[in-house]
PDB file of N, CA and C in Angstrom:
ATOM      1  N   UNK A   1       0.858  -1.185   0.000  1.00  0.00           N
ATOM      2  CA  UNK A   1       0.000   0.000   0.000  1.00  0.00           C
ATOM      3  C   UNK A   1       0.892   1.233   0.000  1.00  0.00           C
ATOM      4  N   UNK A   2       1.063   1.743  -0.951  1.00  0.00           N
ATOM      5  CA  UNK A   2       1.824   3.409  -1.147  1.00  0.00           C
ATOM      6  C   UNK A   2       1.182   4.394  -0.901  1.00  0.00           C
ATOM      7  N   UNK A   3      -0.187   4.350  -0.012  1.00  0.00           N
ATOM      8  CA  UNK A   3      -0.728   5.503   0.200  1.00  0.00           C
ATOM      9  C   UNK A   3      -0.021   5.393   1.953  1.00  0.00           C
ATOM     10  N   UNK A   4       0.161   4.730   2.651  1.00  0.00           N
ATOM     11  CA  UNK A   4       1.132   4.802   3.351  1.00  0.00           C
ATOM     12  C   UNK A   4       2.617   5.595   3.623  1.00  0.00           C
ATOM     13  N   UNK A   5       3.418   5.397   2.416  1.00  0.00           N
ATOM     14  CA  UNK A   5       4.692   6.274   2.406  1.00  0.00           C
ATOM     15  C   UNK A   5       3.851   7.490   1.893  1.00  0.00           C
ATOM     16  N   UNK A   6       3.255   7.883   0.804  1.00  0.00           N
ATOM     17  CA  UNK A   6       2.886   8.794   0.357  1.00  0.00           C
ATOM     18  C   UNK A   6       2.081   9.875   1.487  1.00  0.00           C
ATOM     19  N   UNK A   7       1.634   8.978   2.992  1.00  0.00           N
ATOM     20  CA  UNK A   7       0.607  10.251   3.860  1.00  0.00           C
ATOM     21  C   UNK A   7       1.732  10.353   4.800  1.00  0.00           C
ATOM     22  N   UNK A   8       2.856   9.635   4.763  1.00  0.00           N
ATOM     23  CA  UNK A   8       3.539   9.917   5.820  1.00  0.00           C
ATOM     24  C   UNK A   8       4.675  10.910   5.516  1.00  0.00           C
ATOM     25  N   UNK A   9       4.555  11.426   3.784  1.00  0.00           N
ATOM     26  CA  UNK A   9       5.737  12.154   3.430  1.00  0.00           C
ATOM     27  C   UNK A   9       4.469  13.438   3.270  1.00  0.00           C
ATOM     28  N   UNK A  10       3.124  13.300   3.465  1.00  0.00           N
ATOM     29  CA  UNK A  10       2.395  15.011   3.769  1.00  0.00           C
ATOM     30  C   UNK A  10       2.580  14.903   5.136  1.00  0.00           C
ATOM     31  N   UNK A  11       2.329  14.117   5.818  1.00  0.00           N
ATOM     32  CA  UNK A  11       2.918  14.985   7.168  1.00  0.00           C
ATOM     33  C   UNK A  11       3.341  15.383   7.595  1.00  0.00           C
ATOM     34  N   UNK A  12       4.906  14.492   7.148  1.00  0.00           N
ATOM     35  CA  UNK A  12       6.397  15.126   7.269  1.00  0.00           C
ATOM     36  C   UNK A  12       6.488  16.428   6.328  1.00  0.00           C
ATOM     37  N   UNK A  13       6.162  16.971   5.399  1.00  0.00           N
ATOM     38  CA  UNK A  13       5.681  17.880   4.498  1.00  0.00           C
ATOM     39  C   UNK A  13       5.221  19.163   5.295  1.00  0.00           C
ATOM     40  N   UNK A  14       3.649  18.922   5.938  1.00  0.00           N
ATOM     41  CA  UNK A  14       3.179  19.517   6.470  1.00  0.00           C
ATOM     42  C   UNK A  14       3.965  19.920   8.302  1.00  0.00           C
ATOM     43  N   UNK A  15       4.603  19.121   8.661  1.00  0.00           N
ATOM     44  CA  UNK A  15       5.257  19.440   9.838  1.00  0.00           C
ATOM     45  C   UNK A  15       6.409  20.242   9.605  1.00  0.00           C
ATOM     46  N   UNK A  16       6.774  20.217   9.081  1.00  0.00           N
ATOM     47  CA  UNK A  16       8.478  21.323   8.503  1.00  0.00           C
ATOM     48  C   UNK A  16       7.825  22.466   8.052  1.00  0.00           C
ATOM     49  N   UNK A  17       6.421  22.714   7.762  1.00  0.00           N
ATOM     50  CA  UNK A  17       6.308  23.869   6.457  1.00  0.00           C
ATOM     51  C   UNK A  17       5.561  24.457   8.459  1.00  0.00           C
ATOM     52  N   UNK A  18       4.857  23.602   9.436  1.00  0.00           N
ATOM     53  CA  UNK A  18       4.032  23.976  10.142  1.00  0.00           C
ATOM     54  C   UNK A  18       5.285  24.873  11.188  1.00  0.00           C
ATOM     55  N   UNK A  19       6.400  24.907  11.793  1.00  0.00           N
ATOM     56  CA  UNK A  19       7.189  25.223  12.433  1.00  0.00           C
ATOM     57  C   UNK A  19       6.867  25.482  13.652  1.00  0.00           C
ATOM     58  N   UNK A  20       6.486  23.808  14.157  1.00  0.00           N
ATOM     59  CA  UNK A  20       6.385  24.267  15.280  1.00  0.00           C
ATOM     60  C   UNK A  20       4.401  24.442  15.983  1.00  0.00           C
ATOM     61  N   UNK A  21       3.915  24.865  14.870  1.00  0.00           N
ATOM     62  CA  UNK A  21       2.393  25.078  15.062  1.00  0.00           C
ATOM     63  C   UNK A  21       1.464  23.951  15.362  1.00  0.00           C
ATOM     64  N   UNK A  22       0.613  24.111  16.294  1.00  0.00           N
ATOM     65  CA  UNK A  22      -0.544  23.135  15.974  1.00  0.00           C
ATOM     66  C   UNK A  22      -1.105  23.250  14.423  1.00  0.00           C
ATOM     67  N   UNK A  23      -1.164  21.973  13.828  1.00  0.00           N
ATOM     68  CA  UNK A  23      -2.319  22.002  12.185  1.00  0.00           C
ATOM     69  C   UNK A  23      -3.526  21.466  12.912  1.00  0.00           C
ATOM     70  N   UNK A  24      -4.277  22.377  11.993  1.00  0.00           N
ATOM     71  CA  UNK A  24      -5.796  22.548  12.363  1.00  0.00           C
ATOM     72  C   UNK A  24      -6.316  21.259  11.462  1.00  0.00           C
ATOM     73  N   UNK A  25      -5.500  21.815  10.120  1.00  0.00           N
ATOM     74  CA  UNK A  25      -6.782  21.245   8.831  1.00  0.00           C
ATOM     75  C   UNK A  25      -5.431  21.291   7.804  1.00  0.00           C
ATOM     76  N   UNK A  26      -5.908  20.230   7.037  1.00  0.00           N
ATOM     77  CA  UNK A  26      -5.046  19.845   5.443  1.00  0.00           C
ATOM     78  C   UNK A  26      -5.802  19.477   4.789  1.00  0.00           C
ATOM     79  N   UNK A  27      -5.661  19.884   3.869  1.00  0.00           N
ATOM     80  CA  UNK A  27      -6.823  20.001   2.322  1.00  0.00           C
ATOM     81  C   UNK A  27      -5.873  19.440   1.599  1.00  0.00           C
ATOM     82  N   UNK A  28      -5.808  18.374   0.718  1.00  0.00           N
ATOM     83  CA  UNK A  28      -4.917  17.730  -0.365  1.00  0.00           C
ATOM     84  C   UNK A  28      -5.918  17.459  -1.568  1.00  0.00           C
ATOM     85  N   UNK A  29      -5.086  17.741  -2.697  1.00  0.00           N
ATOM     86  CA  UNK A  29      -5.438  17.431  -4.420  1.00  0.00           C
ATOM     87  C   UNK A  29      -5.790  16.362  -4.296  1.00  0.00           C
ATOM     88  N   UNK A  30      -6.589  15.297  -4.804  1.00  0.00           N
ATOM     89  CA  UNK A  30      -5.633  13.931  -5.320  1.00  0.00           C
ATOM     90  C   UNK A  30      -6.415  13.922  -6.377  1.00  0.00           C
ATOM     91  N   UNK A  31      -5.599  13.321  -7.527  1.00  0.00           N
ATOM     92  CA  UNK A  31      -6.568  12.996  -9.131  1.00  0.00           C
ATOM     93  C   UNK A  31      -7.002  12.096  -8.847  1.00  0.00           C
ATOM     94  N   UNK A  32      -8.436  12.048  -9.575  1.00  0.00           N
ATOM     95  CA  UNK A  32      -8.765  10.537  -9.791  1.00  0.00           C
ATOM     96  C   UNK A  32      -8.007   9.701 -10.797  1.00  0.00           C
ATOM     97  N   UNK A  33      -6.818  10.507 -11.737  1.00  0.00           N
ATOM     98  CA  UNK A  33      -6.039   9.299 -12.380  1.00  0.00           C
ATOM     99  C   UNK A  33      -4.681   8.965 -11.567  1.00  0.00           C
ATOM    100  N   UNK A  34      -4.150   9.667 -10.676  1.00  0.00           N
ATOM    101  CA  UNK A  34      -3.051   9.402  -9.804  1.00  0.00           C
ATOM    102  C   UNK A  34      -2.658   7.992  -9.332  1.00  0.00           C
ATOM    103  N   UNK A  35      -3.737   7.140  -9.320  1.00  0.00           N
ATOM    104  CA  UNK A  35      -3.201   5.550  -8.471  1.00  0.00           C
ATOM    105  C   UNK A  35      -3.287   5.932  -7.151  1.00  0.00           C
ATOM    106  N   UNK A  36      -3.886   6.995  -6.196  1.00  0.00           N
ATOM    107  CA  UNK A  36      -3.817   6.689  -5.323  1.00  0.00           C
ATOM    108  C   UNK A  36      -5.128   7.433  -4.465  1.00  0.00           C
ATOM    109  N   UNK A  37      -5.237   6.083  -3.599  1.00  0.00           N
ATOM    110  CA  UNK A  37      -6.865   5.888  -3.365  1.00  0.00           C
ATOM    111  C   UNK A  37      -6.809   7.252  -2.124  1.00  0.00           C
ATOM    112  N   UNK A  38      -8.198   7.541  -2.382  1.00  0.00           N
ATOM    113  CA  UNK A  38      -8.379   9.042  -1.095  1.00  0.00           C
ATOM    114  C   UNK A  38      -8.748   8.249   0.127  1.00  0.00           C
ATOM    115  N   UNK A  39      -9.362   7.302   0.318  1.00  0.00           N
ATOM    116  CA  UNK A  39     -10.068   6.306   0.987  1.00  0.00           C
ATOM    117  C   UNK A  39      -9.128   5.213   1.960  1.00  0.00           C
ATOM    118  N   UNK A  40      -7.637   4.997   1.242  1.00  0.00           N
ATOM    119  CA  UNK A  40      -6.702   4.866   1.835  1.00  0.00           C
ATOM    120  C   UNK A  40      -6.216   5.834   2.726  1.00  0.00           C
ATOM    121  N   UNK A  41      -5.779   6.869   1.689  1.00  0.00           N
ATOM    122  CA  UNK A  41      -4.747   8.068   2.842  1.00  0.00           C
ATOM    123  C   UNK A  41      -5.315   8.631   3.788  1.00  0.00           C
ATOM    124  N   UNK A  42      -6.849   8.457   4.118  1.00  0.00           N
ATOM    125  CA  UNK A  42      -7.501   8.443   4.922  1.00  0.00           C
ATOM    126  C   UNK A  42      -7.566   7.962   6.268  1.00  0.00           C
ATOM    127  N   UNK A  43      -7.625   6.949   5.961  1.00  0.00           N
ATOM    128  CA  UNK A  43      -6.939   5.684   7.015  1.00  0.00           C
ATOM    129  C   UNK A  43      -5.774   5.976   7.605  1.00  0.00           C
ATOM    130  N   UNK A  44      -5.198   6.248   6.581  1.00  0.00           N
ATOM    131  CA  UNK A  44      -2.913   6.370   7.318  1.00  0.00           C
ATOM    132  C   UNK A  44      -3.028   7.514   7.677  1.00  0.00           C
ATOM    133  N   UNK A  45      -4.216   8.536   7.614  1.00  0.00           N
ATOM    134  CA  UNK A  45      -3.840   9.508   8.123  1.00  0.00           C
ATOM    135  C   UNK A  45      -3.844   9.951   9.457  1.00  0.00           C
ATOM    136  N   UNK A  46      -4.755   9.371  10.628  1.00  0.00           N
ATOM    137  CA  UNK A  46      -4.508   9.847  11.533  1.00  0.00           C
ATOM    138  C   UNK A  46      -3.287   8.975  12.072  1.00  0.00           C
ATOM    139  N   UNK A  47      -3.299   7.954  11.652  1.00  0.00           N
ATOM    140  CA  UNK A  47      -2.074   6.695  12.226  1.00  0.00           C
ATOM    141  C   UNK A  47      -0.548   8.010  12.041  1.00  0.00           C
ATOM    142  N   UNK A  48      -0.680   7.916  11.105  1.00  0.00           N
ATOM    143  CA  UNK A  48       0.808   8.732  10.622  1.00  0.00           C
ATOM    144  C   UNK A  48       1.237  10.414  11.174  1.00  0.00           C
ATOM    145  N   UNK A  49      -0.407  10.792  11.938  1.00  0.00           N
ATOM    146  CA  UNK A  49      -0.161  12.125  12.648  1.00  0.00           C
ATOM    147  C   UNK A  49       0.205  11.998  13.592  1.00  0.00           C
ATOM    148  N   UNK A  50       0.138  10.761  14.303  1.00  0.00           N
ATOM    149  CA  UNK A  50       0.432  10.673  16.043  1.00  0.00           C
ATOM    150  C   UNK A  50       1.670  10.890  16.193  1.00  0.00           C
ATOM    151  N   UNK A  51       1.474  11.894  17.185  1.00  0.00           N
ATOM    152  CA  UNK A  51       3.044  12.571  18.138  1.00  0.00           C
ATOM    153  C   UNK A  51       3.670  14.030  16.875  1.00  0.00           C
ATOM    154  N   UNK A  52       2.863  13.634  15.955  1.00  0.00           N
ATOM    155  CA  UNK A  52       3.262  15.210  15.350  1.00  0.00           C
ATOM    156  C   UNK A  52       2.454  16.332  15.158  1.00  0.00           C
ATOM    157  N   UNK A  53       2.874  17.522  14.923  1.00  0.00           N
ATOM    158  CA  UNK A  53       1.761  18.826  15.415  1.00  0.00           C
ATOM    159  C   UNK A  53       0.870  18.571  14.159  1.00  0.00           C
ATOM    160  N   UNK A  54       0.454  17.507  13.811  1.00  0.00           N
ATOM    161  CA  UNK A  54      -0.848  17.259  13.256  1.00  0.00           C
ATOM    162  C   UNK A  54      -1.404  16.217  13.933  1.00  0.00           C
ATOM    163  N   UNK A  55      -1.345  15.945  14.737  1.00  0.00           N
ATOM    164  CA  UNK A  55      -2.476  14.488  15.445  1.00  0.00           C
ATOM    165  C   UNK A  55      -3.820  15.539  15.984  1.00  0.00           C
ATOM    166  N   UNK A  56      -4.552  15.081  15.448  1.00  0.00           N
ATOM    167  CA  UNK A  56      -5.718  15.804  15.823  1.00  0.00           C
ATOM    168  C   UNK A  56      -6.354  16.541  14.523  1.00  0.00           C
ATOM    169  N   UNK A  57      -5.745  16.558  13.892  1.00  0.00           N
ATOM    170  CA  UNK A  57      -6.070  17.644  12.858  1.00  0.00           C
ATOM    171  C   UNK A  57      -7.158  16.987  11.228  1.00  0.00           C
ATOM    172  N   UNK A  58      -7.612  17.867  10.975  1.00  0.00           N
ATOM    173  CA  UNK A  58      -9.131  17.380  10.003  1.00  0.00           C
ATOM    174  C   UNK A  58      -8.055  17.370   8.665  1.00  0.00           C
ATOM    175  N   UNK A  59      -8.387  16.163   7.990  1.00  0.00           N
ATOM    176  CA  UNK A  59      -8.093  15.627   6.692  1.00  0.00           C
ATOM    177  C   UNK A  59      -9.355  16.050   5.403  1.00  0.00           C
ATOM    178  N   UNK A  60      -9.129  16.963   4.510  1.00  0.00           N
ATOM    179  CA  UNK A  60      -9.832  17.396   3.695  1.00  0.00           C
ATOM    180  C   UNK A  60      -9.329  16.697   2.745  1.00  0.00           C
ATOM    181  N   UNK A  61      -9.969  16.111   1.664  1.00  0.00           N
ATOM    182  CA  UNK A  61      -9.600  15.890   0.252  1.00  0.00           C
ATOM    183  C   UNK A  61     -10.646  15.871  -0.886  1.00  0.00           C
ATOM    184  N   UNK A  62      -9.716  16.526  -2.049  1.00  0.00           N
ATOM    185  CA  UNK A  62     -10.473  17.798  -2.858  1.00  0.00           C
ATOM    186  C   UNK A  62      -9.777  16.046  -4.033  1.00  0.00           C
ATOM    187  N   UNK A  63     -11.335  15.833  -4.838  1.00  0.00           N
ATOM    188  CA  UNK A  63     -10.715  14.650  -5.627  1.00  0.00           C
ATOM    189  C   UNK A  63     -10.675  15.180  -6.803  1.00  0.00           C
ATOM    190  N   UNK A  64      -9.541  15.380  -8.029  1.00  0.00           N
ATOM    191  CA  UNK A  64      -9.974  16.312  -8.868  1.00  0.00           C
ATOM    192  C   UNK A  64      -9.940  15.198 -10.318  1.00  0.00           C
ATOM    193  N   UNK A  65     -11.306  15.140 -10.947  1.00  0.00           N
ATOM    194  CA  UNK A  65     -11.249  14.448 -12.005  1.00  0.00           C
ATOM    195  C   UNK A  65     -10.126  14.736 -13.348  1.00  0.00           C
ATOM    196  N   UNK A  66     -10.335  13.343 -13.848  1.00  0.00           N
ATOM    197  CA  UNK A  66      -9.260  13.235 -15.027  1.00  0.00           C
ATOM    198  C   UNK A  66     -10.135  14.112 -16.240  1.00  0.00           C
ATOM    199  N   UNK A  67      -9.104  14.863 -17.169  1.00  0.00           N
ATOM    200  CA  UNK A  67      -8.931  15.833 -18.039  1.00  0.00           C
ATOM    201  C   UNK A  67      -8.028  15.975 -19.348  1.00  0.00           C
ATOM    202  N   UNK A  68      -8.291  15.789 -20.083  1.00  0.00           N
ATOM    203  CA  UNK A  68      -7.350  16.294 -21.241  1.00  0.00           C
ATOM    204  C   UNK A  68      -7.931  17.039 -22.673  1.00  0.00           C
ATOM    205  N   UNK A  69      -6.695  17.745 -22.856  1.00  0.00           N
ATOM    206  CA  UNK A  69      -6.901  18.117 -24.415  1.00  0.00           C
ATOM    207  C   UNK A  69      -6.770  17.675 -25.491  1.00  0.00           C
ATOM    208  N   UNK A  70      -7.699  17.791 -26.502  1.00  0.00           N
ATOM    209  CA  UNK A  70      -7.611  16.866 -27.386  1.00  0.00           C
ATOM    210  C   UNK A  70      -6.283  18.019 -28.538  1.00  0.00           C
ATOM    211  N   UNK A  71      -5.328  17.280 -29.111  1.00  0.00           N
ATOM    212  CA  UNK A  71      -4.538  18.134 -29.811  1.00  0.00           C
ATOM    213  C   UNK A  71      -4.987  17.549 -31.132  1.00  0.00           C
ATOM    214  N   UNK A  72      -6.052  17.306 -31.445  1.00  0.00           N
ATOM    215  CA  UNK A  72      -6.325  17.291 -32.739  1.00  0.00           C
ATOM    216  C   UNK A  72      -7.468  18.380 -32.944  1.00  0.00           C
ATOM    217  N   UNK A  73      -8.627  18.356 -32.154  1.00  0.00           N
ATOM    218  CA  UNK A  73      -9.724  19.641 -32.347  1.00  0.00           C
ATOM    219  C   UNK A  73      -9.769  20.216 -31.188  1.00  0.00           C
ATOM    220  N   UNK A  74      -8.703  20.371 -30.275  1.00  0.00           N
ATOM    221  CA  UNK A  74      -8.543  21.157 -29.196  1.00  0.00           C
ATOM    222  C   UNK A  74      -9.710  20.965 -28.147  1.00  0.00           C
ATOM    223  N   UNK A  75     -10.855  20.052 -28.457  1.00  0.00           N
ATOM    224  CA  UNK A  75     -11.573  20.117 -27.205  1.00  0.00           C
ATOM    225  C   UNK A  75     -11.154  19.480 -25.987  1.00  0.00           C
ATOM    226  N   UNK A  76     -11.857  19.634 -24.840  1.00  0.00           N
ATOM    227  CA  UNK A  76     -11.466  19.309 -23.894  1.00  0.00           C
ATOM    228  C   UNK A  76     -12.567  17.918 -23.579  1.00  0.00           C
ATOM    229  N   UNK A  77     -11.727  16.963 -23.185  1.00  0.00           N
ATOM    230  CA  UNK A  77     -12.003  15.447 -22.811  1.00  0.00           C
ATOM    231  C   UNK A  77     -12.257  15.014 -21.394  1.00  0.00           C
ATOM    232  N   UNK A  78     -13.312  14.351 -20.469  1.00  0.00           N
ATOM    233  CA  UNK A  78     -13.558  14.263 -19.358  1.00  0.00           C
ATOM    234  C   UNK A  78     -12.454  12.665 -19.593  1.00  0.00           C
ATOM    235  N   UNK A  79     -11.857  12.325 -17.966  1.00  0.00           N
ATOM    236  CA  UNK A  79     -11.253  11.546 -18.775  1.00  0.00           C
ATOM    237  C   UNK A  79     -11.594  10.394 -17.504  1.00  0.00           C
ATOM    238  N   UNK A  80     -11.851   9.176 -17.429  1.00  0.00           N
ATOM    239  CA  UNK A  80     -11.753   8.692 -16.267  1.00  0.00           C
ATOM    240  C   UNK A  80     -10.936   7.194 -16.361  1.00  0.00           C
ATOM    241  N   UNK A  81     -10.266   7.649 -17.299  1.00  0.00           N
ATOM    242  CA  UNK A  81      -8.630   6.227 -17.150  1.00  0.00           C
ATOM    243  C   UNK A  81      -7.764   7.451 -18.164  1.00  0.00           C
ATOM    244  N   UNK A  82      -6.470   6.379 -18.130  1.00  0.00           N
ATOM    245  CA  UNK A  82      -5.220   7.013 -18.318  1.00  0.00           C
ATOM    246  C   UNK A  82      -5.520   7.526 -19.981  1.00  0.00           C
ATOM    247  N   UNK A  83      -6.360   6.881 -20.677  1.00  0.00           N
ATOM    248  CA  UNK A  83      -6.474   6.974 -22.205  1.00  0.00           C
ATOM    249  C   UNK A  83      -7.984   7.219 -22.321  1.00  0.00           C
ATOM    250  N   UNK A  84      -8.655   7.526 -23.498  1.00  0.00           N
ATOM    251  CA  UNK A  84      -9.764   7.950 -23.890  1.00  0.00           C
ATOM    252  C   UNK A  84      -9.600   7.761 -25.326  1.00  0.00           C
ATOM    253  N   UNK A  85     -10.624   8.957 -25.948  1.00  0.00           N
ATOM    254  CA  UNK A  85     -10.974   9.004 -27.415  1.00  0.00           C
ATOM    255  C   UNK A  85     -11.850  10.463 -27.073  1.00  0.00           C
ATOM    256  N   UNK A  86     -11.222  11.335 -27.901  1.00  0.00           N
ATOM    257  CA  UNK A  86     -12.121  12.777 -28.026  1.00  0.00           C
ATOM    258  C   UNK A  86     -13.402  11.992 -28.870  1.00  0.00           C
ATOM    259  N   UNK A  87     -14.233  13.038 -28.521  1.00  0.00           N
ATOM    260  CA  UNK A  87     -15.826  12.914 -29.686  1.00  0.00           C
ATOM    261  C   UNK A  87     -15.103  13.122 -31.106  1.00  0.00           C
ATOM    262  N   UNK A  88     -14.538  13.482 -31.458  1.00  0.00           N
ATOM    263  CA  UNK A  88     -13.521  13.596 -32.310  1.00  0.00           C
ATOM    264  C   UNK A  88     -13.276  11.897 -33.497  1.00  0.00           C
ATOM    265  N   UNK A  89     -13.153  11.656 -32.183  1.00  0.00           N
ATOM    266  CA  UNK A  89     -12.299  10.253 -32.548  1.00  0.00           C
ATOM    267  C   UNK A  89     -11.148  10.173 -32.357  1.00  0.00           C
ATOM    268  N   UNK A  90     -10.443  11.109 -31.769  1.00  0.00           N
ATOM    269  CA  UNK A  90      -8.791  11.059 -32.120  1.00  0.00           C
ATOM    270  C   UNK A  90      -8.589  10.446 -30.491  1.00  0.00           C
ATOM    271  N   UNK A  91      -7.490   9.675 -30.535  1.00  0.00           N
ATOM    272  CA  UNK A  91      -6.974   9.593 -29.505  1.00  0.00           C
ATOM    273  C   UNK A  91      -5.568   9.730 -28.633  1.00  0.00           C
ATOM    274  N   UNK A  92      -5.447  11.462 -29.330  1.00  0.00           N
ATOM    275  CA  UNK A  92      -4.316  12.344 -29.327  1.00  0.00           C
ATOM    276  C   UNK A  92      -4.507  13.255 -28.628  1.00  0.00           C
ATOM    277  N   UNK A  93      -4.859  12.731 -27.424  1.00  0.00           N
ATOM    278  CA  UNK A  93      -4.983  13.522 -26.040  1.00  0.00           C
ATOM    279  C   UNK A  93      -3.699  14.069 -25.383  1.00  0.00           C
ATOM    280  N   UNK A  94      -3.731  14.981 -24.678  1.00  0.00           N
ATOM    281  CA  UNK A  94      -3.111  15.210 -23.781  1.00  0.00           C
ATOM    282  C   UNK A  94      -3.316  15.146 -22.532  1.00  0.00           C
ATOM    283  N   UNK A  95      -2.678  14.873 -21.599  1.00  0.00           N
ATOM    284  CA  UNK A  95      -3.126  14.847 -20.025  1.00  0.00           C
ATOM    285  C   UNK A  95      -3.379  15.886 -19.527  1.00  0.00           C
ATOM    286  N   UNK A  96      -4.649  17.023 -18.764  1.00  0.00           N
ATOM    287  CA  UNK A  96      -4.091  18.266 -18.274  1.00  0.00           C
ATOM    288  C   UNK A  96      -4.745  18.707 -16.754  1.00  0.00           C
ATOM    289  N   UNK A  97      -5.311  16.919 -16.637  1.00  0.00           N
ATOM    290  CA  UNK A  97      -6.020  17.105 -15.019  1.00  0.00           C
ATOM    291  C   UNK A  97      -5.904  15.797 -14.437  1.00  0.00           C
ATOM    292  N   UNK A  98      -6.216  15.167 -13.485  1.00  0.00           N
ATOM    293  CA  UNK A  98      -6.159  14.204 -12.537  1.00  0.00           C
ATOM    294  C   UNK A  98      -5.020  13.656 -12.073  1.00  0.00           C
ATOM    295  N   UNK A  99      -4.174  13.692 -12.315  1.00  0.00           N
ATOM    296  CA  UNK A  99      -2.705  13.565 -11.669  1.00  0.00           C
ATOM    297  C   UNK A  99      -2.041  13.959 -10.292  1.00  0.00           C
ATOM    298  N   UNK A 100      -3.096  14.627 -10.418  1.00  0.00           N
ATOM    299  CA  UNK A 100      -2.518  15.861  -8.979  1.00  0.00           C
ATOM    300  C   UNK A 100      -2.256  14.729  -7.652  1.00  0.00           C
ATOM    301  N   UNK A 101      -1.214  15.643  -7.233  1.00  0.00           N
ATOM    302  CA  UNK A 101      -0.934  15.389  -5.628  1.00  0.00           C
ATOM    303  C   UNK A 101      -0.192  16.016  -4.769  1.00  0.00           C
ATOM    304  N   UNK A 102      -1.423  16.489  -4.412  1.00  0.00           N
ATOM    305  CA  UNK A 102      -0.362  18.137  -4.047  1.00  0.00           C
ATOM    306  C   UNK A 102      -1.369  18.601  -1.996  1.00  0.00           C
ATOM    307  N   UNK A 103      -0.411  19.295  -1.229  1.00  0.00           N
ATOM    308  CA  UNK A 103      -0.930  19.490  -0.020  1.00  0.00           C
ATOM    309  C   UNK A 103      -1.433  21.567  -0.850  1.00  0.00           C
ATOM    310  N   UNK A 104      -2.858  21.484  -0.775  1.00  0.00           N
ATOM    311  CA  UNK A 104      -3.991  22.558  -1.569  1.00  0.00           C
ATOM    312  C   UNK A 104      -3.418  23.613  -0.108  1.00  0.00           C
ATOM    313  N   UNK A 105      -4.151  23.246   1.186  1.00  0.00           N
ATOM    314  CA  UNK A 105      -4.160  24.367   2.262  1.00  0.00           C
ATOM    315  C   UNK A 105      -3.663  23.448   3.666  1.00  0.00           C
ATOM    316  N   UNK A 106      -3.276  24.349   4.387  1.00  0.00           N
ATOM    317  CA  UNK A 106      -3.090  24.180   6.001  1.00  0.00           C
ATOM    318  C   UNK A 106      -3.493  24.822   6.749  1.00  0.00           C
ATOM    319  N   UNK A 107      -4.198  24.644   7.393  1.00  0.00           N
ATOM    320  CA  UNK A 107      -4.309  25.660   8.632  1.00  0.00           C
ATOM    321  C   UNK A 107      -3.853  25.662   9.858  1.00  0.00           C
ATOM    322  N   UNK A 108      -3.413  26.106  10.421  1.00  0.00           N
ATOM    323  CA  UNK A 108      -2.552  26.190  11.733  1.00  0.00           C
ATOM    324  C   UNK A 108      -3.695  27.099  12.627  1.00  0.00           C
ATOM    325  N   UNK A 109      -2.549  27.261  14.595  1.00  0.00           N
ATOM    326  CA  UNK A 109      -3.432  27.393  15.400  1.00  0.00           C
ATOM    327  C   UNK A 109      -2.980  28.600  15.400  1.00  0.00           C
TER     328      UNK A 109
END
C-alpha cells in the first residue's frame, strides 16, 4: 500500500512547512487518475499524525477528475482512465487534469 509512504511524506511535508504550530486542517489534491486511493490516505492519516503537530487535525480531500486536451480539435475530454478518445475520434490527447498530488491548504493554530 503506497498511500502509506505517500501520507507519511504530507505529514512530514506539512510538519516542517508547520514550524512548530498546531495544524488545524489539510486540504490535499488527489486525481482521480493518480493511483492513489483518497479512501486509503484516509486511514494512514490519523495513524501517521500521532506525536506530530498534526495528530488531531481534520483531513480534507479535494478529488480532482481526469482531463485532457484533445490536440487534434482542441476540445477538452472528461477523462476517467489514463487513455480515452475525443468525440472527435482522435486519440491524441493530452493529459491536463487528474494527476494531482499536491498538499492545496493548512491551517494552523
Amino acid at each position: 500500500m503506497h498511500e502509506l509512504g505517500i501520507t507519511r511524506s504530507v505529514v512530514a511535508i506539512c510538519t516542517e512547512h508547520a514550524k512548530g504550530a498546531t495544524v488545524k486542517r489539510v486540504t490535499l489534491e488527489i486525481g482521480q487518475l493518480s493511483a492513489v486511493l483518497p479512501e486509503a490516505v484516509r486511514f494512514c492519516f490519523d495513524i501517521c499524525a500521532k506525536g506530530t503537530p498534526l495528530e488531531g487535525a481534520t483531513l480534507d480531500i479535494i478529488e480532482v477528475p481526469g482531463g485532457a486536451l484533445c490536440r487534434d480539435c482542441g476540445a477538452t475530454v472528461a477523462l476517467a482512465a489514463l487513455y480515452g478518445r475525443c468525440g472527435c475520434g482522435s486519440a491524441n490527447l493530452k493529459l491536463v487534469a487528474g494527476e494531482e498530488l499536491k498538499v492545496k491548504e493548512m491551517e494552523v493554530a
